[in-house]
Protein backbone atom coordinates (compact mmCIF):
# COMPACT_ATOMS: atom_id res chain seq x y z
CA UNK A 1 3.93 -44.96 -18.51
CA UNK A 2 6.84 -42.82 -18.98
CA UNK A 3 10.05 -43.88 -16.61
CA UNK A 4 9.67 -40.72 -14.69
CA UNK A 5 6.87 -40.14 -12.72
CA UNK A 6 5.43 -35.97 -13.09
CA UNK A 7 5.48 -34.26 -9.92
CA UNK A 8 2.56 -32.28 -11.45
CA UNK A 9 0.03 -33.27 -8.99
CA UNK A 10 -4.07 -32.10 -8.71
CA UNK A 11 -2.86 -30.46 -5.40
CA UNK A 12 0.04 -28.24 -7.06
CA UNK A 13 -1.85 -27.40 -10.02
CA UNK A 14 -4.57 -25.83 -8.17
CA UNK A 15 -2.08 -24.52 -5.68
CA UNK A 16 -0.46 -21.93 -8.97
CA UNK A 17 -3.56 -21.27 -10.18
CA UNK A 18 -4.38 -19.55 -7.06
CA UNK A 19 -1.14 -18.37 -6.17
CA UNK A 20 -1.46 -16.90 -9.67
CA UNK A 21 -4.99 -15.60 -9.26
CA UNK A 22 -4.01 -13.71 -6.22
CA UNK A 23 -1.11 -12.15 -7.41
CA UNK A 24 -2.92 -11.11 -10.37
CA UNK A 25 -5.97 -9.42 -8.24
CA UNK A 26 -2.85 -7.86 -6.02
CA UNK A 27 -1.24 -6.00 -8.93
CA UNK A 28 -4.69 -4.61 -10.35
CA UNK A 29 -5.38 -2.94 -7.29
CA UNK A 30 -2.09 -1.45 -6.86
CA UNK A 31 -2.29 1.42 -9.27
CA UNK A 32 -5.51 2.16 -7.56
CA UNK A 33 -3.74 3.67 -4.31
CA UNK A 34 -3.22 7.20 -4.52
CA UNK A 35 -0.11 8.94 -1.98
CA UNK A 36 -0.84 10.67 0.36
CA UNK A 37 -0.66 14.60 -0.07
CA UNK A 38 2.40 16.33 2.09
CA UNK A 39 -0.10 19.13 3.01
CA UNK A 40 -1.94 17.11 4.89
CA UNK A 41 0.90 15.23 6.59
CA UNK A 42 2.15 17.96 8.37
CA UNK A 43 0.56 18.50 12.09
CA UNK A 44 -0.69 21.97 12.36
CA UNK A 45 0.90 24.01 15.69
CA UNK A 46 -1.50 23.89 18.52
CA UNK A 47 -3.49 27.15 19.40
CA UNK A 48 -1.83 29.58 21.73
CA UNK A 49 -5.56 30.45 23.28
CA UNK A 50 -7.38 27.52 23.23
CA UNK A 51 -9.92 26.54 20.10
CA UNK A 52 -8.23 23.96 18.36
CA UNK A 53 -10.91 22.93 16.37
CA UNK A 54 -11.14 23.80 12.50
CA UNK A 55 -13.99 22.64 9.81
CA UNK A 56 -11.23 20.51 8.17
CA UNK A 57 -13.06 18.76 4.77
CA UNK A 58 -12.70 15.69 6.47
CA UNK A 59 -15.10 16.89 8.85
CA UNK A 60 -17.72 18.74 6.46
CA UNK A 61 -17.67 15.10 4.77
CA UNK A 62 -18.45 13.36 8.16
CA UNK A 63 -21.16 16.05 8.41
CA UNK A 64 -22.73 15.16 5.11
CA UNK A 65 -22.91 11.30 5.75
CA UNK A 66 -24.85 12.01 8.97
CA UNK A 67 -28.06 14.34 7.85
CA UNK A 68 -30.50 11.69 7.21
């Protein structure tokens, strides 16, 4: 046996591997995210005569996921 015991234990070897495996997954999903446009950032001023609604694509898509 060599004079100095390894602190390289089952417990810490497992413990980098996953540390390791979930950084890894982490950074492959990261290019993945897309910003934000500014467009659609921006609040839109509120009516001066009521009828605030508009047929925003975020609504035609919430239309098209509920015809059955």
């Amino acid at each position: 046996m060599p004079s100095s015991p390894s602190k390289l234990s089952r417990r810490t070897l497992f413990a980098g591997a996953g540390t390791a495996g979930a950084l890894a997954a982490a950074v492959s999903v990261l290019p993945a995210i897309q910003a934000v446009p500014e467009a659609a950032a921006l609040p839109r001023p509120k009516p001066e005569k009521g009828g605030g609604y508009v047929l925003s694509e975020h609504v035609k898509q919430y239309y098209k996921t509920t015809r059955v």
